[in-house]
N, C-alpha and C. Protein backbone atom coordinates (compact mmCIF):
# COMPACT_ATOMS: atom_id res chain seq x y z
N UNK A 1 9.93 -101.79 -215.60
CA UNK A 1 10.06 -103.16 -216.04
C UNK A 1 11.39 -103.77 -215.64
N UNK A 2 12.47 -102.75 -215.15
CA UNK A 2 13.68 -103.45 -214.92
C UNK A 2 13.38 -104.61 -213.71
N UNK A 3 12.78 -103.91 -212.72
CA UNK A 3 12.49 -104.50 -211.57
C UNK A 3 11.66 -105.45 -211.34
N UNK A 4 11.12 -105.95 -212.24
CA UNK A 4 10.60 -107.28 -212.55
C UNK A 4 11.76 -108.32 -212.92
N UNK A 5 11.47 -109.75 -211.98
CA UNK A 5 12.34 -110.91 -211.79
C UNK A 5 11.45 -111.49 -213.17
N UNK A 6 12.51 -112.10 -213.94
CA UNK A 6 11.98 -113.76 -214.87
C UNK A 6 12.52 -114.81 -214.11
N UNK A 7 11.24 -115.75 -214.61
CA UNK A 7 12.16 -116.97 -213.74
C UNK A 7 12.06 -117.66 -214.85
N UNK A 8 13.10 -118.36 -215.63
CA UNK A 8 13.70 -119.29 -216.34
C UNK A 8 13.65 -120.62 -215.88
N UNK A 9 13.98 -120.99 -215.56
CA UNK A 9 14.26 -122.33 -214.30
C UNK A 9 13.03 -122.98 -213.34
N UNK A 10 12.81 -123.95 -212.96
CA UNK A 10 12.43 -124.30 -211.63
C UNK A 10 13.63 -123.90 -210.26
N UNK A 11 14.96 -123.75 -210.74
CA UNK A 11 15.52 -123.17 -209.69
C UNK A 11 15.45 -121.86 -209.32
N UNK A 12 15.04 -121.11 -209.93
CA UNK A 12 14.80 -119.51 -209.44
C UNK A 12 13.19 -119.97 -209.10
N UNK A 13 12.48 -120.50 -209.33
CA UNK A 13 11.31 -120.41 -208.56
C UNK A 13 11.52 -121.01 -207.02
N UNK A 14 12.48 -121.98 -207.17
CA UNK A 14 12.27 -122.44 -205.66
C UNK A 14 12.66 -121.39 -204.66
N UNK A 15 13.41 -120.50 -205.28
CA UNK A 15 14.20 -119.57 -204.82
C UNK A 15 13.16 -118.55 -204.44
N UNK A 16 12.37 -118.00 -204.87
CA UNK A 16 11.18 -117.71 -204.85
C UNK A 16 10.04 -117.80 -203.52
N UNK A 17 10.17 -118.79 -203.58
CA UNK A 17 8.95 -119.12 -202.84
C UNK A 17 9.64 -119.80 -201.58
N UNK A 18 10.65 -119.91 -201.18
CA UNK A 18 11.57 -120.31 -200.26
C UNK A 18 10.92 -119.26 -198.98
N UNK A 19 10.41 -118.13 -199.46
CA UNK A 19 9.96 -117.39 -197.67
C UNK A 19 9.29 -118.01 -197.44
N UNK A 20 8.04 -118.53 -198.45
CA UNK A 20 6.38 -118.50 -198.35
C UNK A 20 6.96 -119.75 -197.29
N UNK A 21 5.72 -120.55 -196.65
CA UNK A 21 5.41 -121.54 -195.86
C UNK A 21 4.36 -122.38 -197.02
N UNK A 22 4.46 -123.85 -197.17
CA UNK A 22 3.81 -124.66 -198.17
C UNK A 22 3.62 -125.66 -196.92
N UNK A 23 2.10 -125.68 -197.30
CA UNK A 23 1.15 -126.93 -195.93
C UNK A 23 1.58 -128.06 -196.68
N UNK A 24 2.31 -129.00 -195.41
CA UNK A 24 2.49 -130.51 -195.78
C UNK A 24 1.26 -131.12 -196.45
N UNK A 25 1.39 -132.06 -197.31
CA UNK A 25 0.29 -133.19 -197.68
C UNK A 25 -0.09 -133.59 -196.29
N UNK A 26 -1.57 -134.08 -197.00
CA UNK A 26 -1.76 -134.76 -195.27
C UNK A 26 -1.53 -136.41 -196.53
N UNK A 27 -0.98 -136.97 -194.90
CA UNK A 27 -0.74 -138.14 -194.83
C UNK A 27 -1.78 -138.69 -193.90
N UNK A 28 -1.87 -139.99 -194.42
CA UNK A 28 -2.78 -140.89 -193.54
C UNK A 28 -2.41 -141.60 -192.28
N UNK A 29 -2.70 -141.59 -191.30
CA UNK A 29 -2.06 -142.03 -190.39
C UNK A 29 -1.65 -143.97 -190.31
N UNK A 30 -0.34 -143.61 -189.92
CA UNK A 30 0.49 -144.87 -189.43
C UNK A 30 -0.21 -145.68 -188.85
N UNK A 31 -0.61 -146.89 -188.96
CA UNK A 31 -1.22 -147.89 -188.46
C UNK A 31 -0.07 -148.58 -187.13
N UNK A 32 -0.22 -148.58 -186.00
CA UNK A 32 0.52 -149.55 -185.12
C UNK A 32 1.19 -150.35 -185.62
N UNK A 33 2.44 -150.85 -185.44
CA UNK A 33 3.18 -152.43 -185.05
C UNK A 33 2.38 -152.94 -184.43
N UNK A 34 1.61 -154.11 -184.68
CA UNK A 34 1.22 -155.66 -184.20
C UNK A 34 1.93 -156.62 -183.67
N UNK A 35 2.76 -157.04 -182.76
CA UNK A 35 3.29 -158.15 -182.72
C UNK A 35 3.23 -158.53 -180.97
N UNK A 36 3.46 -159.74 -180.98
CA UNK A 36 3.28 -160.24 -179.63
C UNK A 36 4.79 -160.37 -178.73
N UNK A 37 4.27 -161.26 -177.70
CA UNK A 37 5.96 -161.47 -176.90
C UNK A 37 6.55 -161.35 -177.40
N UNK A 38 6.77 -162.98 -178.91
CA UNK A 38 7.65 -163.23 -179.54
C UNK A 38 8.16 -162.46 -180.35
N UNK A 39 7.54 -161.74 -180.86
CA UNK A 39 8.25 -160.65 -182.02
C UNK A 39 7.47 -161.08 -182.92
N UNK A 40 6.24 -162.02 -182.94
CA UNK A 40 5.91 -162.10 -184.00
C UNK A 40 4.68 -161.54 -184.67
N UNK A 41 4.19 -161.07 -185.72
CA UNK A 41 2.60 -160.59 -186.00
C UNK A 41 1.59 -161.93 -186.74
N UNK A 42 0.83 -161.72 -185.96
CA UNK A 42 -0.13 -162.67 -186.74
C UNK A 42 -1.54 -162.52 -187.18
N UNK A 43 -1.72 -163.11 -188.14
CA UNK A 43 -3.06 -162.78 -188.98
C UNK A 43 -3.95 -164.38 -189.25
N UNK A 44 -5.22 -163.97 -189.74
CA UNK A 44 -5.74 -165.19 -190.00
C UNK A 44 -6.53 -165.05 -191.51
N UNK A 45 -6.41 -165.95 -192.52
CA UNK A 45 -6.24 -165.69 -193.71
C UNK A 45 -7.38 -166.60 -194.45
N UNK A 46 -8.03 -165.89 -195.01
CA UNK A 46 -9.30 -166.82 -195.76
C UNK A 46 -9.57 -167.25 -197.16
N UNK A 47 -9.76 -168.13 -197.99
CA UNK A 47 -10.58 -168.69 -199.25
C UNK A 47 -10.80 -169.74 -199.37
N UNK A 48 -11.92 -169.60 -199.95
CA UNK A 48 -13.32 -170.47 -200.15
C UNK A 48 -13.59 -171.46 -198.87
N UNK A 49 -13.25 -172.54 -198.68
CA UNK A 49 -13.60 -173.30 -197.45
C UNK A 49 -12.11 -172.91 -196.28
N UNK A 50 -10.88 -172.44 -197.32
CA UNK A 50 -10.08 -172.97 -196.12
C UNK A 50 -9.85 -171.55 -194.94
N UNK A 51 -9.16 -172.02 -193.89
CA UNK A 51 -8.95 -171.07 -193.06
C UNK A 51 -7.10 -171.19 -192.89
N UNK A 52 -6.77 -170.05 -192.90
CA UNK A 52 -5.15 -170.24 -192.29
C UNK A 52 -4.88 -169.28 -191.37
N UNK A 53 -3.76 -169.57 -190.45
CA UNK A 53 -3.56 -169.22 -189.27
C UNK A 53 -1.94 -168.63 -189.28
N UNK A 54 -1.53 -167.32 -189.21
CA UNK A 54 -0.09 -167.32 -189.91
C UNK A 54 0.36 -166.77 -189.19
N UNK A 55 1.79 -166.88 -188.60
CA UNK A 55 2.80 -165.71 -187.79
C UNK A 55 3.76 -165.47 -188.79
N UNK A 56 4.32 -164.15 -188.82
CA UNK A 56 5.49 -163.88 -189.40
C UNK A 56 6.48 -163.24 -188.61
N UNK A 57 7.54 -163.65 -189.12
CA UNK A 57 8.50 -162.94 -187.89
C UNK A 57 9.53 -162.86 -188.75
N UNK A 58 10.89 -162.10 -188.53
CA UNK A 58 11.61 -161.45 -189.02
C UNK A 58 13.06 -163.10 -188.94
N UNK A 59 13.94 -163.54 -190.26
CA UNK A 59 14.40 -164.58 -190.36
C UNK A 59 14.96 -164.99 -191.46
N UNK A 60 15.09 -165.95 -191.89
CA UNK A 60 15.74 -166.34 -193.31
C UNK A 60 14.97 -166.83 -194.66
N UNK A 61 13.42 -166.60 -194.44
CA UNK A 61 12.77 -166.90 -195.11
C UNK A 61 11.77 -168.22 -195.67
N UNK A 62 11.65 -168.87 -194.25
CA UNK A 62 11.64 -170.27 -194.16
C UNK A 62 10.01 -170.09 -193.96
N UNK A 63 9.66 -171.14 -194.76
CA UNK A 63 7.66 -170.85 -194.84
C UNK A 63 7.73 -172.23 -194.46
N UNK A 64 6.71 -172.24 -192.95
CA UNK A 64 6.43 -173.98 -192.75
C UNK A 64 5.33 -173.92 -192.78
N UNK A 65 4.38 -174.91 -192.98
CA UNK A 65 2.93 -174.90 -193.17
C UNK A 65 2.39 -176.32 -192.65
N UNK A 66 2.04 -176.07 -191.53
CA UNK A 66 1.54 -177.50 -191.06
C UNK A 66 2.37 -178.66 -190.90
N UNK A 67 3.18 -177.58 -190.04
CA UNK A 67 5.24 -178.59 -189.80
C UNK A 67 5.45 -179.07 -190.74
N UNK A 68 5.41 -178.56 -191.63
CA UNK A 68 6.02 -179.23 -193.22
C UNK A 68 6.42 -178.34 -194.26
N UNK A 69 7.47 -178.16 -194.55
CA UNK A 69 8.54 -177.24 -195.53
C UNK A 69 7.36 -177.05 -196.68
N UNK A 70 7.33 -175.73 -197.18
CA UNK A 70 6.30 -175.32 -198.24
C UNK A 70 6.73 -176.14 -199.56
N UNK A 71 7.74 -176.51 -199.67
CA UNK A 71 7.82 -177.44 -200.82
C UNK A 71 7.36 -178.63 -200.90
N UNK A 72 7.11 -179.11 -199.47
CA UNK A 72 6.71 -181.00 -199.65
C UNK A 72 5.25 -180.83 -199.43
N UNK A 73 4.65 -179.09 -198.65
CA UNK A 73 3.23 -178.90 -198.79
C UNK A 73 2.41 -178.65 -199.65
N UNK A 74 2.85 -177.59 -200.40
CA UNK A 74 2.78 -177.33 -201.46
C UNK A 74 3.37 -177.72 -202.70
N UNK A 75 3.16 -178.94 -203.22
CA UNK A 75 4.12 -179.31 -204.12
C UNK A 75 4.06 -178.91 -206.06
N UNK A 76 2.75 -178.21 -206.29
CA UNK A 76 2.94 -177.58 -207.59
C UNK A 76 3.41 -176.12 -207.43
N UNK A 77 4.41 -175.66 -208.25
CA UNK A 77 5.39 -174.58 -208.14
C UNK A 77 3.85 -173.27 -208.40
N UNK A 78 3.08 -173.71 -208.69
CA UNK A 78 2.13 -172.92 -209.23
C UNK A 78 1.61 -172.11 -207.59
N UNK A 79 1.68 -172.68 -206.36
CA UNK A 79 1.08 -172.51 -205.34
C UNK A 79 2.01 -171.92 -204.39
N UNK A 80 3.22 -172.36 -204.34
CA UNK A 80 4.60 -171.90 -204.08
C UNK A 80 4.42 -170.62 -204.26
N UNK A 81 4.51 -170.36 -205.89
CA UNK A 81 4.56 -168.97 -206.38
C UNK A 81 3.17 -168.24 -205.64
N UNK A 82 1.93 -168.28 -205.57
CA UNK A 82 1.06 -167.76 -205.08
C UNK A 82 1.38 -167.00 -203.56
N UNK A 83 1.79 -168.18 -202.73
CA UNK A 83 2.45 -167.76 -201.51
C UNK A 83 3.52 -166.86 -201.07
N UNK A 84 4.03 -166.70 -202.10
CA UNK A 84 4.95 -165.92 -202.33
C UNK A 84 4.89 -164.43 -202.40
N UNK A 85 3.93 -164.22 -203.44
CA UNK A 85 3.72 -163.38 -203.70
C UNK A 85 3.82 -161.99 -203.18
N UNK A 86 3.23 -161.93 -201.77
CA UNK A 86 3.52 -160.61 -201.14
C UNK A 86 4.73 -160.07 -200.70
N UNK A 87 6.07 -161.33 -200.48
CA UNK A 87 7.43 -161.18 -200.17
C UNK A 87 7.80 -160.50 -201.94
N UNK A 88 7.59 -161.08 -202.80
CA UNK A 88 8.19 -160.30 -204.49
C UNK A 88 7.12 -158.84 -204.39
N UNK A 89 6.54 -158.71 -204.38
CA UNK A 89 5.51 -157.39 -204.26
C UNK A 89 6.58 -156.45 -203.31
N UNK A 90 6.67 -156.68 -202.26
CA UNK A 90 7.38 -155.68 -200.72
C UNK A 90 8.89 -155.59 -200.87
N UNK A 91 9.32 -156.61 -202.03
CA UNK A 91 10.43 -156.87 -201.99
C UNK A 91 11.47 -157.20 -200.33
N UNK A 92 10.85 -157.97 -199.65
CA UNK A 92 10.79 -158.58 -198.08
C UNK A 92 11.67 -160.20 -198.75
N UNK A 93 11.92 -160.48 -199.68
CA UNK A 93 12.18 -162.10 -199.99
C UNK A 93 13.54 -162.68 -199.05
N UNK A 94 13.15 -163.80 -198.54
CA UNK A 94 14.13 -164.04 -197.89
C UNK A 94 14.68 -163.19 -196.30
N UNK A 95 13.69 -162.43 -196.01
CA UNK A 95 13.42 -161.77 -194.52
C UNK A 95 12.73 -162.09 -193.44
N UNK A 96 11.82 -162.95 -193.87
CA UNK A 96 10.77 -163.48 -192.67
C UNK A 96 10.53 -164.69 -192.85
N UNK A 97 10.08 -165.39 -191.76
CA UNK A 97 9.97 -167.09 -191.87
C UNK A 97 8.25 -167.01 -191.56
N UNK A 98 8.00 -168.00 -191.95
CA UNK A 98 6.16 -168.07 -191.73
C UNK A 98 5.83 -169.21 -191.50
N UNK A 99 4.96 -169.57 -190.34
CA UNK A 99 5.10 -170.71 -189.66
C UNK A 99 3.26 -170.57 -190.10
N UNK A 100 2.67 -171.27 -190.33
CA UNK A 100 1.10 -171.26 -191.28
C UNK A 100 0.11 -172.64 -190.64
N UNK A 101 -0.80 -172.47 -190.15
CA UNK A 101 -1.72 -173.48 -190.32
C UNK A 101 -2.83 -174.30 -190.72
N UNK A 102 -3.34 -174.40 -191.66
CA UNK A 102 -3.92 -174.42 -192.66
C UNK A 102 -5.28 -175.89 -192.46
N UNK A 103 -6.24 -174.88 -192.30
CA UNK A 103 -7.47 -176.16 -192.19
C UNK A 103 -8.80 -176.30 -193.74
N UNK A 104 -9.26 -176.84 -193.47
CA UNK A 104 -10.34 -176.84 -194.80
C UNK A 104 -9.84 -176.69 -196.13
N UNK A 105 -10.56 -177.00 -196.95
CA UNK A 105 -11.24 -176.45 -198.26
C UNK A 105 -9.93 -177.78 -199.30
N UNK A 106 -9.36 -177.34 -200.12
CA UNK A 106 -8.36 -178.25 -200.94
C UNK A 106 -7.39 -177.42 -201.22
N UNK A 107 -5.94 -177.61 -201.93
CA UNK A 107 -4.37 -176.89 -202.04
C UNK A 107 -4.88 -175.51 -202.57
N UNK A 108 -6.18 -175.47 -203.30
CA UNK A 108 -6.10 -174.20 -204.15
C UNK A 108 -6.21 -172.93 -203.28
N UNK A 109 -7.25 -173.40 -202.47
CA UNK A 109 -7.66 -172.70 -201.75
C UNK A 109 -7.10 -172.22 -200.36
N UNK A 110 -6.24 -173.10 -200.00
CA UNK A 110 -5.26 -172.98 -198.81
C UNK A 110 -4.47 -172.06 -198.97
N UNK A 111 -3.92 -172.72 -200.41
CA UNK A 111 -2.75 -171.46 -201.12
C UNK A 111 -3.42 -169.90 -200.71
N UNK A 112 -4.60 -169.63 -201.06
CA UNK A 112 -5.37 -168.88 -201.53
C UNK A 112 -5.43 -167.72 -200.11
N UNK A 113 -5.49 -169.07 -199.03
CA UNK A 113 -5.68 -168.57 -197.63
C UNK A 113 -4.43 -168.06 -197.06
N UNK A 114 -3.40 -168.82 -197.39
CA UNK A 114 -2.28 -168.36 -196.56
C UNK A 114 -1.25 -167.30 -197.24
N UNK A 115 -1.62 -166.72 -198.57
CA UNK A 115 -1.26 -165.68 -198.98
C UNK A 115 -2.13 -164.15 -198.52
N UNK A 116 -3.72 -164.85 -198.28
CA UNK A 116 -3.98 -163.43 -197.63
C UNK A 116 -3.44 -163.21 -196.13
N UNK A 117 -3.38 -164.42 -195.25
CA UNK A 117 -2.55 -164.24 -194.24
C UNK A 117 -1.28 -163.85 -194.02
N UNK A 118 -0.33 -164.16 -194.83
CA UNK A 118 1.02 -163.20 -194.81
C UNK A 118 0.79 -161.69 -195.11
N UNK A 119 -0.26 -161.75 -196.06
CA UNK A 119 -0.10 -160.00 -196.47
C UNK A 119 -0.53 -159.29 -195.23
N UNK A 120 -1.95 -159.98 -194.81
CA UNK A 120 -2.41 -159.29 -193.16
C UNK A 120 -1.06 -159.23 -192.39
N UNK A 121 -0.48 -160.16 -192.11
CA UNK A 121 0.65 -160.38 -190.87
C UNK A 121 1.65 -159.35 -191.50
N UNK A 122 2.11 -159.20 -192.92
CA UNK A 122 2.93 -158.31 -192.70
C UNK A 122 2.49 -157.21 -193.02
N UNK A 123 1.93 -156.79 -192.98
CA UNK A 123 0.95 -155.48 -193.18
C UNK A 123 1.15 -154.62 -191.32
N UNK A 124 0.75 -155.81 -190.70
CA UNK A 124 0.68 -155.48 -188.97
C UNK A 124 2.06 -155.65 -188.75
N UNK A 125 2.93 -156.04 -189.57
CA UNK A 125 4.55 -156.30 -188.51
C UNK A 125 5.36 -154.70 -189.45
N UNK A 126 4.99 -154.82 -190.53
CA UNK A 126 5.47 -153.17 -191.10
C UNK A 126 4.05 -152.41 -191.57
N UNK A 127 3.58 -151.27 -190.55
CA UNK A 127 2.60 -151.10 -191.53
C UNK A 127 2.65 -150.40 -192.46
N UNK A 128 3.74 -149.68 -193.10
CA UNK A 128 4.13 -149.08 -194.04
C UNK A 128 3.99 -149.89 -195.50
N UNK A 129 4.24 -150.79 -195.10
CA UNK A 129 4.06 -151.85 -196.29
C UNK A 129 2.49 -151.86 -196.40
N UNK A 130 1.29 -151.02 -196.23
CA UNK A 130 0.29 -151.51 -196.45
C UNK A 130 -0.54 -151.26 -197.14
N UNK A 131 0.41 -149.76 -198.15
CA UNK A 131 -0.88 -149.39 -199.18
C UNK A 131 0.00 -149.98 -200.14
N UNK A 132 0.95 -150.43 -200.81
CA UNK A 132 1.36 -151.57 -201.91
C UNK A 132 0.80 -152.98 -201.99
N UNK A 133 0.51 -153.27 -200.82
CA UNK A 133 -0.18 -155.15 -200.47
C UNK A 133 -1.50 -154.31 -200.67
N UNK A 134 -2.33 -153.49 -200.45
CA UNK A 134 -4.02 -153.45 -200.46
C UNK A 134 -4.08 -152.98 -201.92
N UNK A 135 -3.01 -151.98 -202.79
CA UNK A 135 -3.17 -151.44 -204.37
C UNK A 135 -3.06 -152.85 -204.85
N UNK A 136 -2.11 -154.40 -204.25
CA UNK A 136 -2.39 -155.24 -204.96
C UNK A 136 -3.34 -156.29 -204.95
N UNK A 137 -4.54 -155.42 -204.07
CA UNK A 137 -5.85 -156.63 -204.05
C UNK A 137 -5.31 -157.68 -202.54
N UNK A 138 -3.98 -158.09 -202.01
CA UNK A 138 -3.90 -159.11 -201.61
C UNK A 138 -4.38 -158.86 -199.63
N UNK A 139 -5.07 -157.84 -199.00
CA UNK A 139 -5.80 -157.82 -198.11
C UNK A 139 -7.21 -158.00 -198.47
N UNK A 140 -7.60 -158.11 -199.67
CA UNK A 140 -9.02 -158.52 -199.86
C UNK A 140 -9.23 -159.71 -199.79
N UNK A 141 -10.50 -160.00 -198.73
CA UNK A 141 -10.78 -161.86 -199.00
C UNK A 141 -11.49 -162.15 -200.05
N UNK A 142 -11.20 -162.53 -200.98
CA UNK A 142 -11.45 -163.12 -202.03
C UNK A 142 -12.90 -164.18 -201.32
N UNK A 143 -13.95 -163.57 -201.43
CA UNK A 143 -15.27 -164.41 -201.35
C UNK A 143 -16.09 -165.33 -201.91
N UNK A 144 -15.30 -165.31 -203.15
CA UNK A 144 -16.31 -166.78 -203.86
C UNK A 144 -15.62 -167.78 -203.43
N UNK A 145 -16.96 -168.61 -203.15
CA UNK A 145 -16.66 -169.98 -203.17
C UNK A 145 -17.81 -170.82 -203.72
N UNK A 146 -17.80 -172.00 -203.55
CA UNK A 146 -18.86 -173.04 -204.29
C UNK A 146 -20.50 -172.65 -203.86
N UNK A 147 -21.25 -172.85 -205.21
CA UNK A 147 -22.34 -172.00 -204.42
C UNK A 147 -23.46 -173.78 -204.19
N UNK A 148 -24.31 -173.32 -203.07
CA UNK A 148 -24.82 -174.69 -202.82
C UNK A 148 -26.15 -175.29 -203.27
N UNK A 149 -25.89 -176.84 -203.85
CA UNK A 149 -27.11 -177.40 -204.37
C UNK A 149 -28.05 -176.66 -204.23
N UNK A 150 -29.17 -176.41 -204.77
CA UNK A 150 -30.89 -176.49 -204.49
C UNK A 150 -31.78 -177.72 -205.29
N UNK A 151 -32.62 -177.52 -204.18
CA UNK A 151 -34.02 -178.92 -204.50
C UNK A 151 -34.35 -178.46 -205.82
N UNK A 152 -34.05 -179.91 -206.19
CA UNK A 152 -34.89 -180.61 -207.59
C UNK A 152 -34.03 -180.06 -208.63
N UNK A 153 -33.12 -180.02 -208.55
CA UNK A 153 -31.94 -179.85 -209.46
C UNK A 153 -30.81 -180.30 -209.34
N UNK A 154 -29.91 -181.04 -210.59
CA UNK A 154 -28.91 -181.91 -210.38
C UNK A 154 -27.86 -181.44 -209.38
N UNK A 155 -27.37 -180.31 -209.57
CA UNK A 155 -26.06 -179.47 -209.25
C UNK A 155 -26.76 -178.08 -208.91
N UNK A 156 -26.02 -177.32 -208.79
CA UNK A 156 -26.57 -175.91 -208.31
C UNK A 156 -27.15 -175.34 -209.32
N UNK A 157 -27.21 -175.45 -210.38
CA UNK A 157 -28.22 -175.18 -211.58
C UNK A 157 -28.65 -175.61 -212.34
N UNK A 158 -27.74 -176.92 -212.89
CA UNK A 158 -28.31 -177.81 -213.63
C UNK A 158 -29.17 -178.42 -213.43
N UNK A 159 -30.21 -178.55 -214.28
CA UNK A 159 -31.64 -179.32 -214.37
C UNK A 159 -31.55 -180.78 -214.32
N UNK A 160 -32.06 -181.59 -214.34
CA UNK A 160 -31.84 -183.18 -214.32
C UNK A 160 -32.22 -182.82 -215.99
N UNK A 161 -31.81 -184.12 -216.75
CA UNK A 161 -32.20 -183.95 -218.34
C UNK A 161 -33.71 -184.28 -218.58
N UNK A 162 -34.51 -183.47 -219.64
CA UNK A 162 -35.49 -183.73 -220.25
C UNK A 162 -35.78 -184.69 -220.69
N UNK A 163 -36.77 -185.70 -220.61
CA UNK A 163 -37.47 -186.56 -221.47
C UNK A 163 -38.61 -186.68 -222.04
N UNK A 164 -38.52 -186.31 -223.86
CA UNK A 164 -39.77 -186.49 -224.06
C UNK A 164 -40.93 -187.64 -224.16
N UNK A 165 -40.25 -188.61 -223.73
CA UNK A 165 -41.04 -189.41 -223.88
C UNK A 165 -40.85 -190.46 -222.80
């Protein structure tokens, strides 16, 4: 029994097992850098009607959206913040400028669009950044949108009103 080791510690175990060989985790493989001439990556970003069109590139943090400063485009802070979002998530704030183009649908939905487009774009310009942006939902396209009239009904479900008489 003398010749029996105790191990007390996690440091005498590491000590331990220091001959053996321990198989790496597998890791998932590295997705490519995306980016073009410019240095920049770009993605194209969807909800409900709208479509957006986004480059990101590495900068001071300047979001233009349809040649127009995200503040005079976006003018409720509520949408701002939406857009935002994936720079506070990556902690990236104030690193990349995003130049955005934004067609269809109304602000909610634009918003809606050009936040999944930054997360795509920076997802492809770091792809390391890409299982924190997908654990937060923001590479998913969000698919609902308005569902459409049918015959002989007011609205998409509503009935026209009853009359009994």
């Amino acid at each position: 029994m003398a010749d029996e080791q105790t191990m007390t510690d996690l440091k005498d175990l590491a000590g331990a097992v220091e001959g053996s060989v321990v198989p790496a985790a597998p890791t998932a493989p590295l997705r490519e850098k995306q980016v073009d001439k410019q240095g920049r990556a770009y993605a194209t970003g969807r909800r409900k009607d709208a479509v957006a069109r986004v480059w990101v590139k590495p900068g001071t943090g300047k979001i233009t959206i349809n040649g127009r400063d995200q503040e005079v485009y976006f003018a409720r802070p509520t949408l701002r913040l939406v857009i935002n979002q994936p720079f506070g998530l990556t902690e990236r704030v104030g690193q990349y400028d995003v130049v955005a183009t934004v067609k269809g649908g109304g602000l909610s939905g634009q918003a809606g669009a050009v936040l999944h487009g930054i997360a795509q774009a920076l997802t492809r310009f770091e792809p390391a950044l890409r299982s924190p942006v997908k654990a937060a939902g923001f590479l998913t396209r969000d698919s609902r949108a308005v569902e459409r009239k049918k015959y002989g009904k007011a609205k998409a479900r509503r009935s026209f009103q009853f009359s009994k008489r």
